[in-house]
Protein backbone atom coordinates (compact mmCIF):
# COMPACT_ATOMS: atom_id res chain seq x y z
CA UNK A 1 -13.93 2.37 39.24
CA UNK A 2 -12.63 -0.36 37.38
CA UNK A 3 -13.77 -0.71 33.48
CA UNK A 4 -14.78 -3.81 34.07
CA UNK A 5 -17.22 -2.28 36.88
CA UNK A 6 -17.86 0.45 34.49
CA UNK A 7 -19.30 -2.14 32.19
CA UNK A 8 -21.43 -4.17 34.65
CA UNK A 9 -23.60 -0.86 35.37
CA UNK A 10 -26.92 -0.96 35.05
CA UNK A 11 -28.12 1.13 31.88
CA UNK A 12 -30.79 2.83 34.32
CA UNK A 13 -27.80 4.53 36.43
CA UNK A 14 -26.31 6.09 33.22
CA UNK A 15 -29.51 7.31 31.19
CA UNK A 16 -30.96 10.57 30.59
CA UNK A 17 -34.57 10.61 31.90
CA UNK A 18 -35.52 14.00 30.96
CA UNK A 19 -36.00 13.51 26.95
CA UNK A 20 -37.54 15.60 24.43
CA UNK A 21 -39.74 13.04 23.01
CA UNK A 22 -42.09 14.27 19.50
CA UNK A 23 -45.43 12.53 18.54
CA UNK A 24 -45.70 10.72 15.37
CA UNK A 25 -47.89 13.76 13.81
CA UNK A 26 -45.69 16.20 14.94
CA UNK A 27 -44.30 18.37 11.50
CA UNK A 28 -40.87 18.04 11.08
CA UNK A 29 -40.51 22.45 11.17
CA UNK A 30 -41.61 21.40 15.36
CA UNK A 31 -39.10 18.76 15.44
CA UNK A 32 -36.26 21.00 13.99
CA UNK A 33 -36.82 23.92 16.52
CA UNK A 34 -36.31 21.51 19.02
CA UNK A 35 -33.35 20.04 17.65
CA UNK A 36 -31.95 23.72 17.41
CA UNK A 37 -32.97 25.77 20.72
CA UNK A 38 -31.94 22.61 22.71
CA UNK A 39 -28.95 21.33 20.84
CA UNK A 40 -29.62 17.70 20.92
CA UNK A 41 -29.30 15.43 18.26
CA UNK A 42 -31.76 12.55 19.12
CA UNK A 43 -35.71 12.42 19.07
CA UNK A 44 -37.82 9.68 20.53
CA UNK A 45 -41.01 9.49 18.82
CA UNK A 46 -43.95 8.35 21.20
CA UNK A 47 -47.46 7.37 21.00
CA UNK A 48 -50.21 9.04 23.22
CA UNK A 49 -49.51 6.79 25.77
CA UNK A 50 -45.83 6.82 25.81
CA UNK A 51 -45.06 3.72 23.82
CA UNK A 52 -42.22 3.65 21.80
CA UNK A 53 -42.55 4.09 18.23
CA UNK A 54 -39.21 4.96 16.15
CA UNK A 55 -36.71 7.62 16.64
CA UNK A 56 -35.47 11.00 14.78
CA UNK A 57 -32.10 12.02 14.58
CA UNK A 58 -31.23 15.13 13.31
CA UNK A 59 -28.66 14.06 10.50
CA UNK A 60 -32.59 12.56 9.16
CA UNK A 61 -33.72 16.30 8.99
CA UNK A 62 -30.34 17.40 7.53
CA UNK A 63 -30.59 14.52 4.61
CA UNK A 64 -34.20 15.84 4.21
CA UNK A 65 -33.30 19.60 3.83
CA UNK A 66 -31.85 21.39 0.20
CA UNK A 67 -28.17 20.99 -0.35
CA UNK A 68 -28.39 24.90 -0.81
CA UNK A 69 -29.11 25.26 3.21
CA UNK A 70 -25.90 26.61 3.78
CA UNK A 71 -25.39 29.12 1.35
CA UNK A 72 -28.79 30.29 2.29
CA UNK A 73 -29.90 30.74 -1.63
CA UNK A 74 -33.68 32.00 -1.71
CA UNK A 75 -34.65 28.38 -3.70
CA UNK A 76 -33.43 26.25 -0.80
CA UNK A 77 -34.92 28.18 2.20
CA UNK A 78 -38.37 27.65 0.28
CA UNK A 79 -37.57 24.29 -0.42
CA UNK A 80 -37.05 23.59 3.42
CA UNK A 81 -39.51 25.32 4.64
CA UNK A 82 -41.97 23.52 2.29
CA UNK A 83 -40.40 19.94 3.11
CA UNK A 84 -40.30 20.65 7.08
CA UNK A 85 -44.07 21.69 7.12
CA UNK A 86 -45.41 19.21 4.73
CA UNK A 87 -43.94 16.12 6.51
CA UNK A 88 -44.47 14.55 9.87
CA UNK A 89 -42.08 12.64 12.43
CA UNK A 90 -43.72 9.39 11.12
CA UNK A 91 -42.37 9.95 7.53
CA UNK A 92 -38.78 9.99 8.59
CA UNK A 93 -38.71 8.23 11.79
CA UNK A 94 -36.63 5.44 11.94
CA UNK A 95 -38.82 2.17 13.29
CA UNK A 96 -36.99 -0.55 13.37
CA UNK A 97 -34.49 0.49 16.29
CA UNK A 98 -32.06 -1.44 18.32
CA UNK A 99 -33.81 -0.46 22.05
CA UNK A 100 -32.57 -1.41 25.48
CA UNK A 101 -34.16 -2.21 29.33
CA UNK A 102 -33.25 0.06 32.36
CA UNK A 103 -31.82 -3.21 33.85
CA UNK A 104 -29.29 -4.28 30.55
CA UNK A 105 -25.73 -3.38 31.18
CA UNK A 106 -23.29 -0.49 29.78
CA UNK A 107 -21.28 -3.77 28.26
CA UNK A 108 -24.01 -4.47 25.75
CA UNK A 109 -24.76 -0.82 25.65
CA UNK A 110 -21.16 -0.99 24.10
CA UNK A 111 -21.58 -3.86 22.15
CA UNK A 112 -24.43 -2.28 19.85
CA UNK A 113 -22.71 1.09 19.43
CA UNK A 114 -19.67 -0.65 18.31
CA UNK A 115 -21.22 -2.75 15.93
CA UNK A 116 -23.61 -0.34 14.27
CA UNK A 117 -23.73 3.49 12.63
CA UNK A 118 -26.13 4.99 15.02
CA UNK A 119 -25.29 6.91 18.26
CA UNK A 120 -28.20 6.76 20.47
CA UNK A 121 -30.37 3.60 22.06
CA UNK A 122 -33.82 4.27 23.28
CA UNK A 123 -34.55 2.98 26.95
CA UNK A 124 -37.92 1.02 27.01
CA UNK A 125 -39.74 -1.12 30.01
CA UNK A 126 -41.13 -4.37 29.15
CA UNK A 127 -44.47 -2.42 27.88
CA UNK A 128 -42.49 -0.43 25.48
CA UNK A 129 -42.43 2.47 27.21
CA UNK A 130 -39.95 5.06 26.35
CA UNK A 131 -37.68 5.45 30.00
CA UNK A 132 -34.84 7.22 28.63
CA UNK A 133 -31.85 7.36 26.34
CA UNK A 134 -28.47 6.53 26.23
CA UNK A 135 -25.97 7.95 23.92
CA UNK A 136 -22.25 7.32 22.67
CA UNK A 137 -21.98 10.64 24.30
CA UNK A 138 -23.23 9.48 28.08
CA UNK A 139 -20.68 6.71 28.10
CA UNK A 140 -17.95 9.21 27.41
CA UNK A 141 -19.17 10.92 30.48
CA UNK A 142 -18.96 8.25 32.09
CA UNK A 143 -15.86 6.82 31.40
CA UNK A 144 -14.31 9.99 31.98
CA UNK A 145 -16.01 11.64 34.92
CA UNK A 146 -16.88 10.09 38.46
CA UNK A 147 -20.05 8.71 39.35
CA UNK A 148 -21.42 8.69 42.58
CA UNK A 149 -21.42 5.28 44.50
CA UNK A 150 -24.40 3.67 44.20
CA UNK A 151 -26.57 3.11 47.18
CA UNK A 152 -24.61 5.96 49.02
């Protein structure tokens, strides 16, 4: 497939559907197990009824957590566990967030990663309902591994 087809997909063919998604009351110590045991770096926060709200990266957690962290001092590990359980999704989600529809194209999917710092574009219908995600890391997939033909 050409690049130029590449970049005509549909962002619906590329996205990952089965998200991890966190409620906007959901403590951050909930977030960050999920971040760990399923080694993704993106959370979609979502209302009751799936509407998008803002999004959670994990870098947000990290910026949140004692510089200490890594050497593990006593100080720091109470600090974080005091900041992850005191603190919900909606005090460190980001809300105003670039989103895309199922039908916009891996072109402008492009366009926004190149001219911005962020890695991942939430997927939303025209009721701003979460759909998916697509990452930095799905177009290197896809640019790099076949896809099946569509329609076949």
């Amino acid at each position: 497939m050409s690049t130029n087809e590449l970049l005509s997909l549909k962002v619906e063919v590329v996205m990952n559907t089965k998200l991890f998604t966190v409620g906007p009351d959901t403590i951050l110590k909930e977030a960050n197990i999920i971040f760990d045991k399923e080694l993704i770096h993106h959370l979609p926060v979502v209302s009751d009824t799936g509407k998008f709200l803002g999004i959670i990266s994990k870098s947000d957690i990290l910026l949140l957590m004692d510089w200490g962290t890594k050497l593990k001092l006593p100080a720091s590990l109470r600090k974080n566990t005091f900041l992850l359980t005191s603190n919900l999704a909606r005090d460190i989600m980001e809300t105003n967030v670039i989103v895309v529809s199922p039908q916009d194209t891996i072109r402008k999917c492009v366009q926004i990663f190149r001219e911005n710092y962020f890695h991942a574009l939430p997927v939303v219908d025209d009721q701003d309902n979460l759909v998916g995600l697509i990452t930095t890391y799905d177009l290197m997939i896809l640019a790099y591994h076949e896809i099946p033909q569509l329609g076949a």
